[in-house]
Protein backbone atom coordinates (compact mmCIF):
# COMPACT_ATOMS: atom_id res chain seq x y z
CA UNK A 1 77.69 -37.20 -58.80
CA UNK A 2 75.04 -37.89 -57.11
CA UNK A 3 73.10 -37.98 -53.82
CA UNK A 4 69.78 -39.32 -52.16
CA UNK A 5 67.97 -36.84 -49.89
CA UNK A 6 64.71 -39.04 -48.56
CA UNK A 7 62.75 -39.64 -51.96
CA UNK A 8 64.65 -37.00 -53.97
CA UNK A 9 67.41 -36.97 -56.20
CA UNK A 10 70.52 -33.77 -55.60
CA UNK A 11 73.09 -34.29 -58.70
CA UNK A 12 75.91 -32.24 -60.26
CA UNK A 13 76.68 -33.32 -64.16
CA UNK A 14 78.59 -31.81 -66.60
CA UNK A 15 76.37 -30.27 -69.84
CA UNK A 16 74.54 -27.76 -71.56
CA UNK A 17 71.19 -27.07 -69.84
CA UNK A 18 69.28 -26.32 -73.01
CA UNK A 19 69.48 -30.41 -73.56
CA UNK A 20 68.21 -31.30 -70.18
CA UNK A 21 64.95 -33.35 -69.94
CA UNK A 22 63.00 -32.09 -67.23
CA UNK A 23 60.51 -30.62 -66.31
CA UNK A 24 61.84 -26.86 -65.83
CA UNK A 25 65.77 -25.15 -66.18
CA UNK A 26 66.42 -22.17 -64.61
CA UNK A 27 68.36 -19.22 -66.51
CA UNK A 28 70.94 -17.33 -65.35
CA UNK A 29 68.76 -13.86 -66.25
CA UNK A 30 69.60 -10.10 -65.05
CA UNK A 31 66.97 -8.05 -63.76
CA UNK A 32 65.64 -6.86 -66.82
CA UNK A 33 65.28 -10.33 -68.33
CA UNK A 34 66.63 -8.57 -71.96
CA UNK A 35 68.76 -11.86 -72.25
CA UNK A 36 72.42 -11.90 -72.45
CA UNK A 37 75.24 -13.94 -72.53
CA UNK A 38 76.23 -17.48 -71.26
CA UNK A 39 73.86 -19.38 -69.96
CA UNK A 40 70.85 -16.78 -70.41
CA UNK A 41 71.89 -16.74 -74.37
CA UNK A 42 72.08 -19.99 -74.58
CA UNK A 43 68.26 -20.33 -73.45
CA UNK A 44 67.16 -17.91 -75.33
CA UNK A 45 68.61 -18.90 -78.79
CA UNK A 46 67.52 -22.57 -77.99
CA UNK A 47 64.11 -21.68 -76.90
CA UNK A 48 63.27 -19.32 -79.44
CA UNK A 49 61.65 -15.62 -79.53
CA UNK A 50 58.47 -17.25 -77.36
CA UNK A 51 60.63 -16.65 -74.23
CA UNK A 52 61.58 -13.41 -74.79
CA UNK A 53 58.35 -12.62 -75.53
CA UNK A 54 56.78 -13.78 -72.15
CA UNK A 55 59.76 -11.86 -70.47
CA UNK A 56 59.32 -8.77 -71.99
CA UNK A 57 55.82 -8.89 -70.98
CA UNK A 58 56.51 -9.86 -67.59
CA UNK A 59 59.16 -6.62 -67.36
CA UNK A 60 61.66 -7.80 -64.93
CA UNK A 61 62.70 -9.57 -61.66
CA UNK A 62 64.61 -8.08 -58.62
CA UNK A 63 68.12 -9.79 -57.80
CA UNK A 64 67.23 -12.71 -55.57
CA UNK A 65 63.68 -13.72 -57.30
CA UNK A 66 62.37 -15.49 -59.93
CA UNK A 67 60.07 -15.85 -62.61
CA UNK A 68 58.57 -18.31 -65.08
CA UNK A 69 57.70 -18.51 -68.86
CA UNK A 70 57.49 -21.37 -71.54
CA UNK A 71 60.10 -23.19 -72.81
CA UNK A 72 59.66 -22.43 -76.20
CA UNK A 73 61.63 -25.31 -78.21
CA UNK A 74 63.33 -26.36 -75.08
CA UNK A 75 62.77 -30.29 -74.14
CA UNK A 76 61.80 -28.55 -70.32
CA UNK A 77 58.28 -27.29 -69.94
CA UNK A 78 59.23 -24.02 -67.84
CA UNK A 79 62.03 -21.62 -68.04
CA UNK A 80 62.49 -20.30 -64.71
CA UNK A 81 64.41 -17.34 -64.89
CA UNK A 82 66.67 -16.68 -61.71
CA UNK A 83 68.77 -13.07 -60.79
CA UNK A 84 71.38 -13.73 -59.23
CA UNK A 85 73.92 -10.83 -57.56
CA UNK A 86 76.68 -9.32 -58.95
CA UNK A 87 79.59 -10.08 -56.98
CA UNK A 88 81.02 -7.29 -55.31
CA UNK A 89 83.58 -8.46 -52.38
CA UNK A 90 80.84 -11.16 -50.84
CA UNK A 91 79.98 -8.06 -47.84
CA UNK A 92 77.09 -6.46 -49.81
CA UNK A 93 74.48 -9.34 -49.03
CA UNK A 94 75.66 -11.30 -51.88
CA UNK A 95 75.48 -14.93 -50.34
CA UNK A 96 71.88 -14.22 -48.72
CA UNK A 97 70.53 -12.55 -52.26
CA UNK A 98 72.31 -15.71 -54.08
CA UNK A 99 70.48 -18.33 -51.78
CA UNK A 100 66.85 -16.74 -52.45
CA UNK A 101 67.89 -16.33 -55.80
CA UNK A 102 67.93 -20.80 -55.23
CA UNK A 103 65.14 -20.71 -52.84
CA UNK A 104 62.80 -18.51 -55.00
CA UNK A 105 63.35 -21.09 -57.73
CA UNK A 106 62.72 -24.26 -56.27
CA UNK A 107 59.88 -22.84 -54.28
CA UNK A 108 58.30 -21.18 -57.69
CA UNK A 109 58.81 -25.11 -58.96
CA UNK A 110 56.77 -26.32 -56.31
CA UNK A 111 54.00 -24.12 -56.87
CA UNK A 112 54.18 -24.68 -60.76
CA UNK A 113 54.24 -29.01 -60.01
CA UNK A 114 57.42 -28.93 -61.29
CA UNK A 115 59.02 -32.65 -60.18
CA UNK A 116 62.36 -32.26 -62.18
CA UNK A 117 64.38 -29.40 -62.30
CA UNK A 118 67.71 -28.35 -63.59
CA UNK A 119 69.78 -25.37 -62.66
CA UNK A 120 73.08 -23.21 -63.57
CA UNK A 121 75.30 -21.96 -61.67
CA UNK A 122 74.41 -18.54 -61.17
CA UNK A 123 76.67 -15.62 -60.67
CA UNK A 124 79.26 -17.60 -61.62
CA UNK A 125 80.05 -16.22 -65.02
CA UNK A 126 79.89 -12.22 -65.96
CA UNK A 127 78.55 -11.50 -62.26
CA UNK A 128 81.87 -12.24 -60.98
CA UNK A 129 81.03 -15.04 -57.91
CA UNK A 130 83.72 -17.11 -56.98
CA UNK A 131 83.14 -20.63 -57.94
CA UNK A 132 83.65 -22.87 -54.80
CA UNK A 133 81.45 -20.23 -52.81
CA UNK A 134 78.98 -20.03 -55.03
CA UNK A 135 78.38 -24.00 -55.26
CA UNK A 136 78.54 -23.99 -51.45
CA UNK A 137 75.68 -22.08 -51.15
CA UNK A 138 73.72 -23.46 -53.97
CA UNK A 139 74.31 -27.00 -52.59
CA UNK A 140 73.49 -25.99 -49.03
CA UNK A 141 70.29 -24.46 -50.66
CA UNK A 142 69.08 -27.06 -52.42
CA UNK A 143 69.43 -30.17 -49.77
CA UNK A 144 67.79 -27.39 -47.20
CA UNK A 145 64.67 -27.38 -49.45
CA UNK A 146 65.05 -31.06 -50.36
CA UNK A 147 64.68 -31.83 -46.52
CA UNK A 148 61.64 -29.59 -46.00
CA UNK A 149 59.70 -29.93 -49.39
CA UNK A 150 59.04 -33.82 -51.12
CA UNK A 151 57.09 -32.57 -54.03
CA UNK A 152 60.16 -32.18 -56.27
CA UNK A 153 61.92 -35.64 -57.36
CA UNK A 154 65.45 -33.85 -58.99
CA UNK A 155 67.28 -31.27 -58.85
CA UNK A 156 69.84 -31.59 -61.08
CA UNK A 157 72.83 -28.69 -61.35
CA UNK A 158 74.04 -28.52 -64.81
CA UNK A 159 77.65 -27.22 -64.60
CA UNK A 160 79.27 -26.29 -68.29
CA UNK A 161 82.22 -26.49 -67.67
CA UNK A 162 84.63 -29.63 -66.42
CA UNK A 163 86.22 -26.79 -64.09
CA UNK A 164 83.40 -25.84 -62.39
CA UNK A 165 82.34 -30.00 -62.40
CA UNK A 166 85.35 -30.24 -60.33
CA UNK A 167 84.92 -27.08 -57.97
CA UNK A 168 81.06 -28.41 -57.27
CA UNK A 169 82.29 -32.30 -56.97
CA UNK A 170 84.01 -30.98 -54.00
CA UNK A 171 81.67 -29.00 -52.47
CA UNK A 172 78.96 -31.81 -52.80
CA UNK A 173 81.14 -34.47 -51.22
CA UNK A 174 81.91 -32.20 -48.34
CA UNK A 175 78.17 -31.48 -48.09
CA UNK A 176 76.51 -34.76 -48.67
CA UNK A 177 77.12 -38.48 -49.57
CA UNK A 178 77.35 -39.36 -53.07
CA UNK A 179 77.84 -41.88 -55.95
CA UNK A 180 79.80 -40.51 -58.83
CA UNK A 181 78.47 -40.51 -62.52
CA UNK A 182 79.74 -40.82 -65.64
CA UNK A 183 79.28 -36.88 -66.76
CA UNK A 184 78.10 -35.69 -70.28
């Protein structure tokens, strides 16, 4: 699915991120960014030790910010790695600390040039988020910036999962008008 937001591109397709072809993915990283499972894993085997090795220089990243490295053998040019909250009973500042986590992103892809970017859904795995929240405020997020800032052509959210397709399907056709596309 799909949807137009003045020059920019907001879509939701069903994939594995590694195999995007943009300009930057985001990771799903924890604060340490010592890699991990899911999606953070899945970067790091694809990409190779080079990302690691940027992230253990770089030494960490508070929940809600983010941080960039290469892409070692990853089509994208950036990895931008994104800490997300733990998900505790959505009273402990979860929602606000999982739309900077967004915000930080996209606005650490502006300053990079990024034009094309594709993200996870964070929090949604290990960290316990509920699905249908979580793409609420990721969605919400991401047409807020698309509204303010024209410098970035896509954002594409890579969903792995045809469950969570269908949770963020519905979210995005509540939020904003859309085409559907054939997924992956």
């Amino acid at each position: 699915m799909k949807a137009k937001i003045g020059s920019s591109t907001l879509e939701i397709v069903e994939g594995d991120i590694t195999l995007q072809d943009v300009d930057a993915i985001v990771n799903a990283a924890n604060e340490q960014l010592a890699g991990g499972g899911g999606v953070d894993g899945a970067i790091h085997k694809a990409g190779g030790p080079e990302i690691m090795i940027e992230c253990r220089r770089i030494g960490g990243c508070p929940t809600g910010r983010a941080v960039a490295t290469t892409s070692g053998r990853l089509p994208a040019k950036k990895v931008i790695h994104a800490v997300g909250p733990i998900y505790r009973d959505g009273r402990q500042g979860e929602p606000r600390l999982l739309a900077d986590a967004y915000r930080n992103s996209l606005a650490l892809a502006s300053e990079l040039g990024i034009k094309t970017i594709a993200l996870p859904s964070l929090s949604t795995g290990a960290y316990g988020y509920p699905m249908e929240e979580a793409a609420r405020i990721a969605l919400g997020t991401a047409l807020d910036y698309l509204s303010t800032h024209l410098d970035i052509e896509l954002i594409r959210f890579v969903l792995f999962d045809h469950e969570a397709f269908k949770a963020w399907g519905l979210v995005m056709s509540e939020l904003a008008p859309t085409q559907r596309l054939n997924s992956f």
